[in-house]
PDB file of N, CA and C in Angstrom:
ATOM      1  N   UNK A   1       4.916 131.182 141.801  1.00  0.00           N
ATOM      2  CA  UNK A   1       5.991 131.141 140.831  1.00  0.00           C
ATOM      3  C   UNK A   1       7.122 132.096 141.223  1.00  0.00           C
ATOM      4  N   UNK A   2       6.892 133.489 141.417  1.00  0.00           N
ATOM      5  CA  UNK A   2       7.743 134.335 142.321  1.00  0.00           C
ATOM      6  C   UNK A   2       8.393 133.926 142.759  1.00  0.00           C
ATOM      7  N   UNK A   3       7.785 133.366 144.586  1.00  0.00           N
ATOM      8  CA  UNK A   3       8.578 132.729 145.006  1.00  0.00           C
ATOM      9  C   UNK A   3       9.895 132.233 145.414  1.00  0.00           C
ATOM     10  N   UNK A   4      10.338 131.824 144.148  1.00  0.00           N
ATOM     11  CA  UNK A   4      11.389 130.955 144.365  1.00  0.00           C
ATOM     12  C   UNK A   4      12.263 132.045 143.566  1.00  0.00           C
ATOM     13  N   UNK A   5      12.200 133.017 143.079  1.00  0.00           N
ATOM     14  CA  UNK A   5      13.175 133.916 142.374  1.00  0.00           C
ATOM     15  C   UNK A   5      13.202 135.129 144.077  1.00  0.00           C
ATOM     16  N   UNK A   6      11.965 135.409 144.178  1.00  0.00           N
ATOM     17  CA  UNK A   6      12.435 136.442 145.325  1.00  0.00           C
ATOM     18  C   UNK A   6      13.318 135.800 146.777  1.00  0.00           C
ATOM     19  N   UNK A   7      13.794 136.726 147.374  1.00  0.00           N
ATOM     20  CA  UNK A   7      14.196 136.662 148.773  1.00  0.00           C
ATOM     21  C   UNK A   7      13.319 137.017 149.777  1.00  0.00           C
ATOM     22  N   UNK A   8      11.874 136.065 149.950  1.00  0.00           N
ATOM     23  CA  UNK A   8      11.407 136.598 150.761  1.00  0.00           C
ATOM     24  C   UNK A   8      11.209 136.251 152.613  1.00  0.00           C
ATOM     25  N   UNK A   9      11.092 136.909 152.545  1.00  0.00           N
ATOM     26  CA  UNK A   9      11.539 136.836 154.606  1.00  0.00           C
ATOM     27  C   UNK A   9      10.069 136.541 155.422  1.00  0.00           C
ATOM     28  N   UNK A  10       8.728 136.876 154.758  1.00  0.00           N
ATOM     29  CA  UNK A  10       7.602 136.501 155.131  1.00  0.00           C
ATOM     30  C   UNK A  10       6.678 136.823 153.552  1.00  0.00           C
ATOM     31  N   UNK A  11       5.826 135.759 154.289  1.00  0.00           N
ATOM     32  CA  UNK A  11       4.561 135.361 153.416  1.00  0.00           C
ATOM     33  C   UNK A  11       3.028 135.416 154.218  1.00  0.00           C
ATOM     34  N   UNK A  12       2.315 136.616 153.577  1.00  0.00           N
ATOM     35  CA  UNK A  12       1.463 136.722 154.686  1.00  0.00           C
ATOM     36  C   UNK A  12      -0.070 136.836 153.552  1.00  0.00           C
ATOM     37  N   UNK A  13      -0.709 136.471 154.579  1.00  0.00           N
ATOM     38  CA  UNK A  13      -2.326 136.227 153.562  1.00  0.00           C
ATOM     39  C   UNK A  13      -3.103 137.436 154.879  1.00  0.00           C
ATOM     40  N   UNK A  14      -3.487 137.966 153.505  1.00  0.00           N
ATOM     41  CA  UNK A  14      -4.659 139.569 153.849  1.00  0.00           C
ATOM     42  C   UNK A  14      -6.072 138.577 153.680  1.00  0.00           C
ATOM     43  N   UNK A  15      -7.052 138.793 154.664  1.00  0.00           N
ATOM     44  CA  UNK A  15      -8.156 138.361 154.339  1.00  0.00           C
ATOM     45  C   UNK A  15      -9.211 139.646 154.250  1.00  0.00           C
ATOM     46  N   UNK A  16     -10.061 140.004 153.213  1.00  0.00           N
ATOM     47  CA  UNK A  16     -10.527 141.010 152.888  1.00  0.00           C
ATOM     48  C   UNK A  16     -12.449 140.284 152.711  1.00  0.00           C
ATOM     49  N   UNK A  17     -12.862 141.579 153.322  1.00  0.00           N
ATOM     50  CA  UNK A  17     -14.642 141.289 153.036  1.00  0.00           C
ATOM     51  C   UNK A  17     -15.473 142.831 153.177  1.00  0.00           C
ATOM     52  N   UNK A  18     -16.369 142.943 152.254  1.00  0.00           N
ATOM     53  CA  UNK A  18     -16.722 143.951 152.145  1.00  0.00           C
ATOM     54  C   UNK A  18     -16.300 144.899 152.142  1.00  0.00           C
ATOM     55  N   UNK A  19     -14.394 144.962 151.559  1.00  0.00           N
ATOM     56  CA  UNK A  19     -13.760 146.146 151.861  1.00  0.00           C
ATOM     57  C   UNK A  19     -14.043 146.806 153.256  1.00  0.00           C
ATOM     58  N   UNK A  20     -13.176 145.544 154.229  1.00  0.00           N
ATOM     59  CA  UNK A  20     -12.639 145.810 155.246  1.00  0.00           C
ATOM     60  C   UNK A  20     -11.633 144.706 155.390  1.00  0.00           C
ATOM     61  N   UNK A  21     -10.840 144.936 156.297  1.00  0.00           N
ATOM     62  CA  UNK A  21      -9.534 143.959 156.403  1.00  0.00           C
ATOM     63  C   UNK A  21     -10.401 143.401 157.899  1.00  0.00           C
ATOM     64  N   UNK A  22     -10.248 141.897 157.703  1.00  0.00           N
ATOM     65  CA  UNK A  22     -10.759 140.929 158.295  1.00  0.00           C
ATOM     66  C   UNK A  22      -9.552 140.871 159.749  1.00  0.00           C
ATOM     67  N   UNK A  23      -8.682 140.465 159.078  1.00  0.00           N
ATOM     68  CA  UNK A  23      -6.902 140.130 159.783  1.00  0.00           C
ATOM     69  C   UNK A  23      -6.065 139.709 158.591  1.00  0.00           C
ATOM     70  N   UNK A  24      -4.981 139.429 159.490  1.00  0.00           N
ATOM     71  CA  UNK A  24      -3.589 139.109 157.828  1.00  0.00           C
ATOM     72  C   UNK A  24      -2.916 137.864 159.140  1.00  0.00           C
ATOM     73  N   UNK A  25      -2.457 137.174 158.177  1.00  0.00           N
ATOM     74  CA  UNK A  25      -1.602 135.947 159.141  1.00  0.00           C
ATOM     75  C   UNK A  25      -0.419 135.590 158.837  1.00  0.00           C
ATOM     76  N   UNK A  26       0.398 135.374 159.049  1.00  0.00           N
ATOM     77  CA  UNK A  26       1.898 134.752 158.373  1.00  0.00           C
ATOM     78  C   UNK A  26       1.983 133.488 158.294  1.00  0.00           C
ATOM     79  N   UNK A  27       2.226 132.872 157.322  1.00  0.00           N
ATOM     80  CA  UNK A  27       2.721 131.633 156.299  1.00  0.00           C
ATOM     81  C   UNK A  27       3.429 131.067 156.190  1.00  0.00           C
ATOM     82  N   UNK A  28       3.648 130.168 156.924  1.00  0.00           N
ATOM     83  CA  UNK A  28       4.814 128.664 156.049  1.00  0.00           C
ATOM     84  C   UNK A  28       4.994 128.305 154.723  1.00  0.00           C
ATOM     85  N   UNK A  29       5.588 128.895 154.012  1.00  0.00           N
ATOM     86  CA  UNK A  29       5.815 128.054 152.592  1.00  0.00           C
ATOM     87  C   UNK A  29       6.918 127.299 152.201  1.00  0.00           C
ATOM     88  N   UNK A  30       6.491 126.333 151.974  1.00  0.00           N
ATOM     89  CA  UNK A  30       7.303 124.985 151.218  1.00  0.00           C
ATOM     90  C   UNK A  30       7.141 124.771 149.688  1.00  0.00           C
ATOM     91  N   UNK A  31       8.117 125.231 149.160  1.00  0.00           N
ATOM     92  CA  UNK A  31       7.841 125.139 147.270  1.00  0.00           C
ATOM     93  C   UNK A  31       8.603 123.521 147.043  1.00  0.00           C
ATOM     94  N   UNK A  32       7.668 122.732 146.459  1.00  0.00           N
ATOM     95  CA  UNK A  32       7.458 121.583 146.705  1.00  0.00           C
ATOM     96  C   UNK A  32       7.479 121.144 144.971  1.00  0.00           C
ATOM     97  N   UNK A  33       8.737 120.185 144.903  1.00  0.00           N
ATOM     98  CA  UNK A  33       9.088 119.592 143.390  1.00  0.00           C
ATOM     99  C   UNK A  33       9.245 118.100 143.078  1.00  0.00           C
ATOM    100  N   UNK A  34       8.787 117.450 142.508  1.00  0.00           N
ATOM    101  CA  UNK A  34       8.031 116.533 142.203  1.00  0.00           C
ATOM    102  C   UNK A  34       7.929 115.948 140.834  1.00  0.00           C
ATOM    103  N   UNK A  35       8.516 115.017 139.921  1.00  0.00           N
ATOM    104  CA  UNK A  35       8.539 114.392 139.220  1.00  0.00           C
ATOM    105  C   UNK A  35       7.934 115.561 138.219  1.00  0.00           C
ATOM    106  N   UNK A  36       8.564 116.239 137.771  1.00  0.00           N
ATOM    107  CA  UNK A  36       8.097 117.600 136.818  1.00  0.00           C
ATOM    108  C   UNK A  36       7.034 118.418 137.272  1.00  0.00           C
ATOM    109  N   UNK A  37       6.319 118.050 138.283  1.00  0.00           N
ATOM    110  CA  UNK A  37       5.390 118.817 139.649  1.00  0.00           C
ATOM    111  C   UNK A  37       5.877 119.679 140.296  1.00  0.00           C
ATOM    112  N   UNK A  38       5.625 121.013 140.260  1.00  0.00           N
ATOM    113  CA  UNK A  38       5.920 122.207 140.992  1.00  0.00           C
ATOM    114  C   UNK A  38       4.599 122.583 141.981  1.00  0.00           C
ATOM    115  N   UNK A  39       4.662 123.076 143.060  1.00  0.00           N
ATOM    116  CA  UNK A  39       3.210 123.064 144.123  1.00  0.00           C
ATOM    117  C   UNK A  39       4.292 123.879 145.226  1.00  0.00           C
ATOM    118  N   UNK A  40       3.085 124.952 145.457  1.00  0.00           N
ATOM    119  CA  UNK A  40       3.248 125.061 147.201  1.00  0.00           C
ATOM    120  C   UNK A  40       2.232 124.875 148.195  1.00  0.00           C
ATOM    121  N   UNK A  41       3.354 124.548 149.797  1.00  0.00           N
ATOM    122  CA  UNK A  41       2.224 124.112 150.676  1.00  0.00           C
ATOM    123  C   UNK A  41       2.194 125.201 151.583  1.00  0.00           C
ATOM    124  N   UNK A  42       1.266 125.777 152.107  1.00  0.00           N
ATOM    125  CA  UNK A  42       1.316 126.764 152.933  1.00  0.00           C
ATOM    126  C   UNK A  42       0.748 126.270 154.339  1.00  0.00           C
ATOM    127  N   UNK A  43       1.295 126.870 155.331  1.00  0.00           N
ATOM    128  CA  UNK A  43       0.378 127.100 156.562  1.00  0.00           C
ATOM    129  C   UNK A  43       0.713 127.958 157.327  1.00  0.00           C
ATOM    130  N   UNK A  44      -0.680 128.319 158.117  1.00  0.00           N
ATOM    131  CA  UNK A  44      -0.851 129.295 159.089  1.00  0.00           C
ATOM    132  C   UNK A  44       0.348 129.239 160.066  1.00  0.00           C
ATOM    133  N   UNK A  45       0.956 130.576 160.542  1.00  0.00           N
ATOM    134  CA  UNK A  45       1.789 129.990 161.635  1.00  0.00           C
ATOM    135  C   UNK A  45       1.290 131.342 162.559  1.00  0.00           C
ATOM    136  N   UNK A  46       0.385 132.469 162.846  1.00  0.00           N
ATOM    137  CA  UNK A  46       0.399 132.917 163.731  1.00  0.00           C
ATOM    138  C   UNK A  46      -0.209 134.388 163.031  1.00  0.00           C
ATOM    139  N   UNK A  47      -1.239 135.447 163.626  1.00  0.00           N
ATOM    140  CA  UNK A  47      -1.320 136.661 163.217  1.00  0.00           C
ATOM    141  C   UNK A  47      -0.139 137.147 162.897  1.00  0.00           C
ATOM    142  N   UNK A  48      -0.570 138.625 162.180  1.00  0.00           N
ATOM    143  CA  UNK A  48       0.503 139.494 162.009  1.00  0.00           C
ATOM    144  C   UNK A  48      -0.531 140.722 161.684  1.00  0.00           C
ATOM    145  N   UNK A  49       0.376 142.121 161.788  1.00  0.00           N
ATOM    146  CA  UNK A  49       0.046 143.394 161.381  1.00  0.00           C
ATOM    147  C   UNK A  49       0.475 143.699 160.066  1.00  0.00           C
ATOM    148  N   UNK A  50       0.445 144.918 159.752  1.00  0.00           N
ATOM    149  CA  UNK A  50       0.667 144.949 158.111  1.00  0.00           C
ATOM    150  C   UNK A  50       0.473 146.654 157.896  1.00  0.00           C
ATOM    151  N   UNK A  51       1.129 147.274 157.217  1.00  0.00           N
ATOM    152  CA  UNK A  51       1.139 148.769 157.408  1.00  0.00           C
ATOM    153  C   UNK A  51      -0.194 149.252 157.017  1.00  0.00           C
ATOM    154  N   UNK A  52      -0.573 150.358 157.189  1.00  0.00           N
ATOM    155  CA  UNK A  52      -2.220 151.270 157.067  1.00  0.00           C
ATOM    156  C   UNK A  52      -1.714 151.510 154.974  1.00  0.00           C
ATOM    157  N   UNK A  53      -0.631 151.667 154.720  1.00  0.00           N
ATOM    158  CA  UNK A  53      -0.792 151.637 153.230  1.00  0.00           C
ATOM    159  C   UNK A  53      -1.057 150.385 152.728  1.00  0.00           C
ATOM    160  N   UNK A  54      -0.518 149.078 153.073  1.00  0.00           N
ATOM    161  CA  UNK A  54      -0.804 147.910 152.609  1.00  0.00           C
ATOM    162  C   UNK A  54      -2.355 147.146 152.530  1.00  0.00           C
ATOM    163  N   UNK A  55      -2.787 147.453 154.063  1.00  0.00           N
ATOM    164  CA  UNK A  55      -4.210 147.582 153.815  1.00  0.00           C
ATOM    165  C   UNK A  55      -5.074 148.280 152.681  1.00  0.00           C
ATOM    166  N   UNK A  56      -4.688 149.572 152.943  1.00  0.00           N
ATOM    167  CA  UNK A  56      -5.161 150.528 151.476  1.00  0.00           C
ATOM    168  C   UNK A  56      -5.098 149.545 150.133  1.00  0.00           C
ATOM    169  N   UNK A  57      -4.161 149.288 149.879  1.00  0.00           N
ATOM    170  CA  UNK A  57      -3.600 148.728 148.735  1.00  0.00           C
ATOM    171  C   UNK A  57      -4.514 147.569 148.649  1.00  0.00           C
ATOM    172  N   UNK A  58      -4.897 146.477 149.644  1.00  0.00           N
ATOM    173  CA  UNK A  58      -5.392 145.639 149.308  1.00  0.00           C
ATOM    174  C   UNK A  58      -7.141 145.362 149.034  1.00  0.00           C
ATOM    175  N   UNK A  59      -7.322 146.616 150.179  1.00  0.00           N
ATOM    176  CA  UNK A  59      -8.726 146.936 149.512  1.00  0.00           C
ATOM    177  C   UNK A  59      -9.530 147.270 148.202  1.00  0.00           C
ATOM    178  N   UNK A  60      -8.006 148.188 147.631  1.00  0.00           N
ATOM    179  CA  UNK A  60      -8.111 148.615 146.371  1.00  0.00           C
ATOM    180  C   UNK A  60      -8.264 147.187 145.725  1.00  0.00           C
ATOM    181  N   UNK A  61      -7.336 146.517 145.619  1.00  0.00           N
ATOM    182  CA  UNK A  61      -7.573 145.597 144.959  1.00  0.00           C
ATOM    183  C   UNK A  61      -9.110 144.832 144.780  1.00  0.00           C
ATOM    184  N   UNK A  62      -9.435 144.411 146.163  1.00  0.00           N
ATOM    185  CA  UNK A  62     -10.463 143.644 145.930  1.00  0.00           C
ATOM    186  C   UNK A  62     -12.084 144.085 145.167  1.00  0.00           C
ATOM    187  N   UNK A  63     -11.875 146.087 145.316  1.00  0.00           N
ATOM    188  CA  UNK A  63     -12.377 146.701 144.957  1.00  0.00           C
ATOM    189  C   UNK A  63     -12.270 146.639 143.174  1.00  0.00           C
ATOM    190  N   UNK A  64     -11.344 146.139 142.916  1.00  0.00           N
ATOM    191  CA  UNK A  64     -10.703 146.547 141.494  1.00  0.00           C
ATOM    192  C   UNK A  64     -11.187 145.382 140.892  1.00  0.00           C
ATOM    193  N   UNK A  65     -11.104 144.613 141.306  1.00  0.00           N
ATOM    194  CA  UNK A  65     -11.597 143.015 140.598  1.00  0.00           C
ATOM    195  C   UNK A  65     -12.577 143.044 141.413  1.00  0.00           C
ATOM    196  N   UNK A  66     -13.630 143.757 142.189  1.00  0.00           N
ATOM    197  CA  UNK A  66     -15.358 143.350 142.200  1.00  0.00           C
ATOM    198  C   UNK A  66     -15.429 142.353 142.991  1.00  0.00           C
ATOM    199  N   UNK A  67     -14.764 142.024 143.723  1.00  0.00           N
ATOM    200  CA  UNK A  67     -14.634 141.128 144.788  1.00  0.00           C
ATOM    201  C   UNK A  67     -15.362 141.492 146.185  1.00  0.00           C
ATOM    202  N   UNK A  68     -15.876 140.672 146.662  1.00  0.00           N
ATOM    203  CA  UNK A  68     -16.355 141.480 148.063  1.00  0.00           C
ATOM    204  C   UNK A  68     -15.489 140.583 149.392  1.00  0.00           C
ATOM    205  N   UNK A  69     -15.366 139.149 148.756  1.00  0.00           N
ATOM    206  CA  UNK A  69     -14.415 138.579 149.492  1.00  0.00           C
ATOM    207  C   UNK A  69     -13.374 137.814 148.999  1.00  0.00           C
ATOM    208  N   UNK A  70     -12.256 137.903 149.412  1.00  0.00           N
ATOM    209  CA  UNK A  70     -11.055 137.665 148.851  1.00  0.00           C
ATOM    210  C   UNK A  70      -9.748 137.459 150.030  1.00  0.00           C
ATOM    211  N   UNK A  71      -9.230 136.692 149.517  1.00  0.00           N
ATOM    212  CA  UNK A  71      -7.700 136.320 150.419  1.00  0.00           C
ATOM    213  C   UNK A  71      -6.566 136.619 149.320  1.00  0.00           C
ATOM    214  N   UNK A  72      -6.007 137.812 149.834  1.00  0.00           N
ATOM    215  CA  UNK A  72      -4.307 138.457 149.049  1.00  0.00           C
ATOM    216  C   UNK A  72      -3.371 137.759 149.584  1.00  0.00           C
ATOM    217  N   UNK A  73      -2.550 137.476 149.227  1.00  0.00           N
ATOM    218  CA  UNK A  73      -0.884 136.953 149.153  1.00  0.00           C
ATOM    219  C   UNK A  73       0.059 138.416 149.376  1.00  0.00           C
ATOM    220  N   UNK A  74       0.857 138.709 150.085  1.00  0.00           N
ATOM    221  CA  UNK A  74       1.938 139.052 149.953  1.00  0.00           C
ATOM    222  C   UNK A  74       2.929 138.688 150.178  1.00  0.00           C
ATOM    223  N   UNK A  75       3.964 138.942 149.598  1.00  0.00           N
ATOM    224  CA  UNK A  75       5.496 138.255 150.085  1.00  0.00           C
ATOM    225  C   UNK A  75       6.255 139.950 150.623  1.00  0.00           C
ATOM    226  N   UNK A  76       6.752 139.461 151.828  1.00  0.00           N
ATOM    227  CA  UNK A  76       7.927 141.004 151.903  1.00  0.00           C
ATOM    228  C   UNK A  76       9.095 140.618 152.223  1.00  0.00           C
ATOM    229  N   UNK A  77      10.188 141.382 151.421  1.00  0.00           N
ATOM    230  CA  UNK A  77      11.810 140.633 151.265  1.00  0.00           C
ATOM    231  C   UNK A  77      12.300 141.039 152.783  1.00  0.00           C
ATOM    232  N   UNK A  78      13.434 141.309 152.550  1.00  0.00           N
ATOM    233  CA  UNK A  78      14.248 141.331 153.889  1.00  0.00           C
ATOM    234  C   UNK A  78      14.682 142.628 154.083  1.00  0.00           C
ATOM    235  N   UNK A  79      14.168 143.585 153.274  1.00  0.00           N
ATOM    236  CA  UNK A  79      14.178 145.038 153.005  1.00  0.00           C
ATOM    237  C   UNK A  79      12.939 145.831 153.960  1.00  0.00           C
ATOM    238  N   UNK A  80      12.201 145.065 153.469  1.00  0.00           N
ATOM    239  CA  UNK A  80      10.338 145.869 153.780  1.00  0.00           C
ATOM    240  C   UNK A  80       9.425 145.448 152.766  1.00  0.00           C
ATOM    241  N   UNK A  81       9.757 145.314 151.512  1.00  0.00           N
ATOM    242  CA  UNK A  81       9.404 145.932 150.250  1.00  0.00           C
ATOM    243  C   UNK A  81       8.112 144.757 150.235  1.00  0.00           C
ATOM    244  N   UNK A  82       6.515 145.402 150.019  1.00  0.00           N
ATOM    245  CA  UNK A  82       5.908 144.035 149.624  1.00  0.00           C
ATOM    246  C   UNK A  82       5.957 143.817 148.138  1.00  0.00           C
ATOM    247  N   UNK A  83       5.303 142.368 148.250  1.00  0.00           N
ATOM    248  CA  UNK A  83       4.972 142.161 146.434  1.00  0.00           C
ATOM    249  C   UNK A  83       3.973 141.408 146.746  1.00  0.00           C
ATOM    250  N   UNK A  84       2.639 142.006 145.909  1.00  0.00           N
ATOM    251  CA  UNK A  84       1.012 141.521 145.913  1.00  0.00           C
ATOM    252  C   UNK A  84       1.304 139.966 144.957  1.00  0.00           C
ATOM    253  N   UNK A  85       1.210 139.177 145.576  1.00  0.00           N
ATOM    254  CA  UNK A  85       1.656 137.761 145.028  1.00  0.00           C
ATOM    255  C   UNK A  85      -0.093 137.230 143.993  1.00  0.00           C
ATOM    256  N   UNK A  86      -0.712 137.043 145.301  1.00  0.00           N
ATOM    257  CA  UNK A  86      -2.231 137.074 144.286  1.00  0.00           C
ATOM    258  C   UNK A  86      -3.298 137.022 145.362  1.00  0.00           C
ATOM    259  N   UNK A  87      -4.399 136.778 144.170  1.00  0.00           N
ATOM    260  CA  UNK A  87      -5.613 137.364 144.376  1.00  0.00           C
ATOM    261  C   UNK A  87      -6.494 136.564 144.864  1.00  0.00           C
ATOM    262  N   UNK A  88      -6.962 135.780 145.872  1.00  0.00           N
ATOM    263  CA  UNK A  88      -7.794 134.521 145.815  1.00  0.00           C
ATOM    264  C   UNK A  88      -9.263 134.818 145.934  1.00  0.00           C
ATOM    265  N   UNK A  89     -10.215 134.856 144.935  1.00  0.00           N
ATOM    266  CA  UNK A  89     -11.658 135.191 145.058  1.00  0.00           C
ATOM    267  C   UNK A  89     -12.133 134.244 145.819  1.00  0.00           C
ATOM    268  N   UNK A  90     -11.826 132.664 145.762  1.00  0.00           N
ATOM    269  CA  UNK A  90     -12.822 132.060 146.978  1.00  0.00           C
ATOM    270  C   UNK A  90     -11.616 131.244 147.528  1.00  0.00           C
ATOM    271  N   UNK A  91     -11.233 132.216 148.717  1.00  0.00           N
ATOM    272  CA  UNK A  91      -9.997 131.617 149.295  1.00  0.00           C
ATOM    273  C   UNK A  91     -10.552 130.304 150.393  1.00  0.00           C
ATOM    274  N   UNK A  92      -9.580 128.984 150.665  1.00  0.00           N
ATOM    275  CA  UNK A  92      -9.620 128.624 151.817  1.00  0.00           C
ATOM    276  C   UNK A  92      -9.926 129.365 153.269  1.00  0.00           C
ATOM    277  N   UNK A  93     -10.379 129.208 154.340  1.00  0.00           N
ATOM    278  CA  UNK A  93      -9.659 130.464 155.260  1.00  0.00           C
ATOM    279  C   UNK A  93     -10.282 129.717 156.748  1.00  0.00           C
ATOM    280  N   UNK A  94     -10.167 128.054 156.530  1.00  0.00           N
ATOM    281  CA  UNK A  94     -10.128 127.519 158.074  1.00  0.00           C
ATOM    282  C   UNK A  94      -9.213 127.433 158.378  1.00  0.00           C
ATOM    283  N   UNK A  95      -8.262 127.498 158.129  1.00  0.00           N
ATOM    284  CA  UNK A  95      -7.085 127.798 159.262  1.00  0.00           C
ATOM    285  C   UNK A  95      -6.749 129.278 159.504  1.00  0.00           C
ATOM    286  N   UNK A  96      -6.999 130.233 158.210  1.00  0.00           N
ATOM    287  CA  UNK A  96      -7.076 132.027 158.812  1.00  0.00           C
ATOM    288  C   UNK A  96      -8.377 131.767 159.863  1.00  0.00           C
ATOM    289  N   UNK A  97      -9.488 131.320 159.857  1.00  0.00           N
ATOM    290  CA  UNK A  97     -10.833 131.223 161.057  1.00  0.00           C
ATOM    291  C   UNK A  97      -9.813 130.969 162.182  1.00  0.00           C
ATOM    292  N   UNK A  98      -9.395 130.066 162.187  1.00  0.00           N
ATOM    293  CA  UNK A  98      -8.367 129.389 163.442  1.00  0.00           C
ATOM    294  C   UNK A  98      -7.304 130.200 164.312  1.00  0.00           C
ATOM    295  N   UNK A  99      -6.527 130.894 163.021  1.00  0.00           N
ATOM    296  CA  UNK A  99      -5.466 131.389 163.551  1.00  0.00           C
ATOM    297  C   UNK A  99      -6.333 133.194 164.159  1.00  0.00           C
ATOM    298  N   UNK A 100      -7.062 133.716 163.544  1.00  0.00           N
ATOM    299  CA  UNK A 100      -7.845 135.028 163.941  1.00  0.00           C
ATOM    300  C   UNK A 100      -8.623 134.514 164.906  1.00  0.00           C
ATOM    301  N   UNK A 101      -9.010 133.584 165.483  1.00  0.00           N
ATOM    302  CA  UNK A 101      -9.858 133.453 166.424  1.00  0.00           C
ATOM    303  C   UNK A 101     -11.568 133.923 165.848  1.00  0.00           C
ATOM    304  N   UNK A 102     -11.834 133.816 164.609  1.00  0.00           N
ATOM    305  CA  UNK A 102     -12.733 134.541 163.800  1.00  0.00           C
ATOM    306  C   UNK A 102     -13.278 133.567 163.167  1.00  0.00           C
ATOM    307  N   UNK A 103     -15.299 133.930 162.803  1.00  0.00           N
ATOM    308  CA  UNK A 103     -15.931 132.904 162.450  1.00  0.00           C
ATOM    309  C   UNK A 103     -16.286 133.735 160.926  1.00  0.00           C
ATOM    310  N   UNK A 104     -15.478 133.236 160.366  1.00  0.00           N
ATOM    311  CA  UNK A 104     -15.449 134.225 158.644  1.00  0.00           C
ATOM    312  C   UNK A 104     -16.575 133.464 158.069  1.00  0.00           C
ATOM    313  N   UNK A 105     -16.891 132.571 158.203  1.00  0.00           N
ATOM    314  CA  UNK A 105     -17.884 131.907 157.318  1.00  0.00           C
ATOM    315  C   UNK A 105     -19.022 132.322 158.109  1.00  0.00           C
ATOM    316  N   UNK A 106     -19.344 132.745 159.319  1.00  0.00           N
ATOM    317  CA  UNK A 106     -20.701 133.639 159.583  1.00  0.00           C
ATOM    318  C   UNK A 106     -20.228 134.994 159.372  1.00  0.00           C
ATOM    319  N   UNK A 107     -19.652 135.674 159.246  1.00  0.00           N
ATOM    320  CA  UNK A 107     -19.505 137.100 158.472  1.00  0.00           C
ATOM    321  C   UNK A 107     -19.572 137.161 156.897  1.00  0.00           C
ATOM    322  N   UNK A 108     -19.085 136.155 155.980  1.00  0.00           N
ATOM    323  CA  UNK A 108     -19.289 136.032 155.038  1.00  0.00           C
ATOM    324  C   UNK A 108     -21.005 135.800 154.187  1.00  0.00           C
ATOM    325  N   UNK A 109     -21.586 134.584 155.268  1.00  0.00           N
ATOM    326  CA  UNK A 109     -23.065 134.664 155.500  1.00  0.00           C
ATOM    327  C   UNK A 109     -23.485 135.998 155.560  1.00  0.00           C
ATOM    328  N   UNK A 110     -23.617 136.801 156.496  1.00  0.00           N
ATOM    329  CA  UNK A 110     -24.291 137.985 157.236  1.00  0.00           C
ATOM    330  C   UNK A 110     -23.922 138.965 156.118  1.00  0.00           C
ATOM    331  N   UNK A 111     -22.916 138.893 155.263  1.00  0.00           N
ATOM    332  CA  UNK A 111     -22.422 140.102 153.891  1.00  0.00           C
ATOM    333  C   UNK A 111     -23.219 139.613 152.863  1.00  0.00           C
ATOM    334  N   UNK A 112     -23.468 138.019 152.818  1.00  0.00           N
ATOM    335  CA  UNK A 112     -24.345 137.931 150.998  1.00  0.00           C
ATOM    336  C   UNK A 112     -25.747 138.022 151.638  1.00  0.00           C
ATOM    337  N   UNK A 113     -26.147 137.782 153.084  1.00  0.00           N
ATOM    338  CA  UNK A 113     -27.605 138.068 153.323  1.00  0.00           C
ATOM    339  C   UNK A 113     -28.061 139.749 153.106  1.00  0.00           C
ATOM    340  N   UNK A 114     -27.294 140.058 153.666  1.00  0.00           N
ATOM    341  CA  UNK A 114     -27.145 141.772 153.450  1.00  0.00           C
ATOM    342  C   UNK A 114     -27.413 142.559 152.035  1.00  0.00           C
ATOM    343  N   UNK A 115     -26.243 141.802 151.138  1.00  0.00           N
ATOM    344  CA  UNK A 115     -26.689 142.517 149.649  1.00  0.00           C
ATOM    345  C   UNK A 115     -27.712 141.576 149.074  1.00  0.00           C
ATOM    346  N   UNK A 116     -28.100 140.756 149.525  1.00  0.00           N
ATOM    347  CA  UNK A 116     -29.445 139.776 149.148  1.00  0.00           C
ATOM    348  C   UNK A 116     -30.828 140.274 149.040  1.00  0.00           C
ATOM    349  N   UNK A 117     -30.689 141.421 150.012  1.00  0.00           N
ATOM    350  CA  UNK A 117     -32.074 142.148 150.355  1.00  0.00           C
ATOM    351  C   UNK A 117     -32.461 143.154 149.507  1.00  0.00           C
TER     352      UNK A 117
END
């Protein structure tokens, strides 16, 4: 919803597990309107880095809502400035697998076998 009011210059998805940062990727978004239908489409377009506070920040989060795995949204304008867009408790993340070169769905396995015991 944001979105389309901010100026933002990238859109990047934090992938978080066990309070650790997995990787973060940058985003294609298309805000997409439609016979009174509002939707966005996203896609992967390539890693990215992300500052040692933003990480902080997002751990907190997932920590904060009890999450152990989670995919964050940020948007950052053309300034720097982020804005925590949202929170995804059971995010998509074959195309973050794709774009990290990373098999999240056997790390995700190996984290609920772990607190299983």
């Amino acid at each position: 919803m944001l979105q389309e009011y901010l100026d933002l210059e990238k859109d990047i998805r934090v992938v978080v597990l066990g309070n650790k940062i997995l990787g973060s990727i940058n985003r294609k978004v298309n805000l997409k309107r439609n016979k009174g239908y509002q939707g966005i489409k996203v896609k992967a377009s390539g890693k990215c880095s992300i500052p040692k506070e933003t990480e902080k920040a997002c751990i907190k989060i997932s920590k904060k809502i009890g999450s152990d795995f989670c995919g964050i949204d940020i948007g950052i304008d053309k300034k720097g400035s982020a804005y925590f867009m949202e929170c995804n408790i059971s995010p998509q993340f074959i195309s973050s697998e794709k774009t990290l070169s990373m098999n999240i769905a056997e790390k995700l396995m190996d984290l609920i076998i772990k607190k299983s015991r």
